[in-house]
Protein backbone atom coordinates (compact mmCIF):
# COMPACT_ATOMS: atom_id res chain seq x y z
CA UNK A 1 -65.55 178.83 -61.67
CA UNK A 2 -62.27 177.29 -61.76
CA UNK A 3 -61.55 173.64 -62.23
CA UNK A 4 -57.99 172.24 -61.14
CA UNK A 5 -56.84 168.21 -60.97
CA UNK A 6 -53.31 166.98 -59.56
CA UNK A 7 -51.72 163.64 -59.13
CA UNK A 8 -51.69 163.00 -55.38
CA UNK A 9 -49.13 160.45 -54.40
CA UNK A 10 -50.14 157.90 -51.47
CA UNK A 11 -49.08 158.67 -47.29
CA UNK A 12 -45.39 157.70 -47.05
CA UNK A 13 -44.08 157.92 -50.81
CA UNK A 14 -42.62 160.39 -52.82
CA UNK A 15 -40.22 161.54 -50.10
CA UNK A 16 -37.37 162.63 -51.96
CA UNK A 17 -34.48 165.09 -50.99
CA UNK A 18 -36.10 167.78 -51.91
CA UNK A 19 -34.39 168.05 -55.17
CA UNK A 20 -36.73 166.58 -57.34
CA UNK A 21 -34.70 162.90 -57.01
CA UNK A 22 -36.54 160.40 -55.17
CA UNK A 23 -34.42 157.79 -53.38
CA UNK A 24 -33.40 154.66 -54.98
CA UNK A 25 -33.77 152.41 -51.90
CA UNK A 26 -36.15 149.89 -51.84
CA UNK A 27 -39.33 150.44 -49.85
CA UNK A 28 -40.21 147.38 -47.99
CA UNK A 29 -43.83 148.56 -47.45
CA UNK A 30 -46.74 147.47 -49.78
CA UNK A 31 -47.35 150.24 -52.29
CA UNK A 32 -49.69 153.00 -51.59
CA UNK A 33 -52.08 153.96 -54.25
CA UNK A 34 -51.72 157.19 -55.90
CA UNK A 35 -54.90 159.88 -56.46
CA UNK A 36 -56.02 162.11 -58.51
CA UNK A 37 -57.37 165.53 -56.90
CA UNK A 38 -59.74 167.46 -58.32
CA UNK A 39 -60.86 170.80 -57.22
CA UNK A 40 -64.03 172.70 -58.22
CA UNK A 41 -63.99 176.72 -56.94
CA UNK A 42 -66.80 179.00 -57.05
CA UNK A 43 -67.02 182.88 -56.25
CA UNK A 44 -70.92 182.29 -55.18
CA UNK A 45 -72.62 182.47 -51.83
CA UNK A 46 -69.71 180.35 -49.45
CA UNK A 47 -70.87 178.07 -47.15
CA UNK A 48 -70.90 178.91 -43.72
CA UNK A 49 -69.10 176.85 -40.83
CA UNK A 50 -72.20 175.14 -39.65
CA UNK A 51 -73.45 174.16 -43.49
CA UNK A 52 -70.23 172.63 -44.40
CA UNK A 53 -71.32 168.86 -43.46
CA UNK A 54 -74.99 169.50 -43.82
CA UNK A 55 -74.76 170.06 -47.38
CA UNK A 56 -73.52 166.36 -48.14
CA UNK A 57 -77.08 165.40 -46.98
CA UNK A 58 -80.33 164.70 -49.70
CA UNK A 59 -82.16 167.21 -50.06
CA UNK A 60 -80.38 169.88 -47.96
CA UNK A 61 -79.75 173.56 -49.46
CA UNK A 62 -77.79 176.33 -48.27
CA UNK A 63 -80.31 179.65 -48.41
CA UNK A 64 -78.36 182.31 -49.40
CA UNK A 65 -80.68 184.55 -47.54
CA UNK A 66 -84.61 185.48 -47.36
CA UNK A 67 -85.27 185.65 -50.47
CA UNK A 68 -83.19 183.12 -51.90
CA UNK A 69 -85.08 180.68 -54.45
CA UNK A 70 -82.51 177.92 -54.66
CA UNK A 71 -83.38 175.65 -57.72
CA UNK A 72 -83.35 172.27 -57.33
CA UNK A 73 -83.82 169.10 -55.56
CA UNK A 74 -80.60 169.37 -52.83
CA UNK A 75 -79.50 165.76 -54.17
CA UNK A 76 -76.50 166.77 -56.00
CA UNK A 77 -73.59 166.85 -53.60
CA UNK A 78 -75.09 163.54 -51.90
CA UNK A 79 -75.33 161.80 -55.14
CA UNK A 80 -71.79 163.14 -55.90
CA UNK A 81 -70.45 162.38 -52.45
CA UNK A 82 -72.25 158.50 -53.02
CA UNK A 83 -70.29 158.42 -56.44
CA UNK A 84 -67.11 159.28 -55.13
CA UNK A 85 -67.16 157.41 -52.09
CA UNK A 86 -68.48 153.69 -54.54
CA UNK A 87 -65.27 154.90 -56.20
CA UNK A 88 -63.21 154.42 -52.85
CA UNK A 89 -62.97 158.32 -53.16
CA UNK A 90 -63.61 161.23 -50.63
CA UNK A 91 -65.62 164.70 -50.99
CA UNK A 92 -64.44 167.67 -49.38
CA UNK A 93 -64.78 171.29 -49.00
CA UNK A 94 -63.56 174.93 -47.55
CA UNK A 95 -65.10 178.10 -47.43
CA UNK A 96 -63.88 181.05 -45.28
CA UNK A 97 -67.25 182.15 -44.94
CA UNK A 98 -70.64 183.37 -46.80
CA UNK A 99 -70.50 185.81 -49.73
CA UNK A 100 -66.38 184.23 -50.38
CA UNK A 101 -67.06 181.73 -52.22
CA UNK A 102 -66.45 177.83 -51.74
CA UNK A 103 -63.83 175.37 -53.02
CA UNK A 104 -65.00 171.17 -53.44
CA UNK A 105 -62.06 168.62 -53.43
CA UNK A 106 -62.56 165.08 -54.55
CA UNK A 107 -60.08 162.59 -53.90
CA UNK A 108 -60.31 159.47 -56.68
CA UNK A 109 -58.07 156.39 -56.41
CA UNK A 110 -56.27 155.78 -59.86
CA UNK A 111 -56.25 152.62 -59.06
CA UNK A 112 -60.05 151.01 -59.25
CA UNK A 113 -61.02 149.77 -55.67
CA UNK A 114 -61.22 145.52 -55.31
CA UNK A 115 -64.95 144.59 -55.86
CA UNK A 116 -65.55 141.26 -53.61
CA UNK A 117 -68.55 138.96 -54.30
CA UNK A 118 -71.06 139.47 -52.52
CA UNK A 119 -72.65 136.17 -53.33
């Protein structure tokens, strides 16, 4: 398993020259928030093409064949995918296929989101 995070900046900033300089212009738009990726790869079963949004759903498994005996419930990637998205986050993921593995991106605000009152 490897586990990777990166600062992600916001659509529309961080355009610099290409030499590592950003402009010094002012940007008249509101600020974007910046995010923090984080990336979660596996060498296990993959996921295949169909699977890939199915597995975001309670209680769903992917089999990784006849005699497969997943453990567990099939909550965790819907709780996580709840988590992330009460976070103002988002839950991704690629695989190229069964038996090559699977990578899981989750996209976090570093700013917290606005809470409004409800009441």
């Amino acid at each position: 398993i490897t586990v990777q995070a990166r600062l992600v900046e916001g659509e529309g900033r961080g355009q610099g020259s290409g030499t590592g300089v950003r402009q010094l212009t002012p940007d008249p738009r509101p600020p974007v928030p910046a995010f923090i990726e984080i990336s979660v790869e596996d060498s296990g079963i993959g996921i295949s093409a169909d699977d890939r949004e199915l597995i975001f759903a309670p209680f769903m498994q992917v089999k990784g064949g006849l005699t497969d005996k997943t453990p567990g419930t099939g909550l965790g990637l819907a709780l996580t995918k709840e988590f992330v998205a009460l976070h103002g986050g988002q839950i991704r993921v690629e695989s190229e296929g069964l038996e090559k593995g699977s990578r899981f991106y989750v996209l976090l605000p570093i700013e917290a989101p606005v809470c409004r009152n409800q009441g």
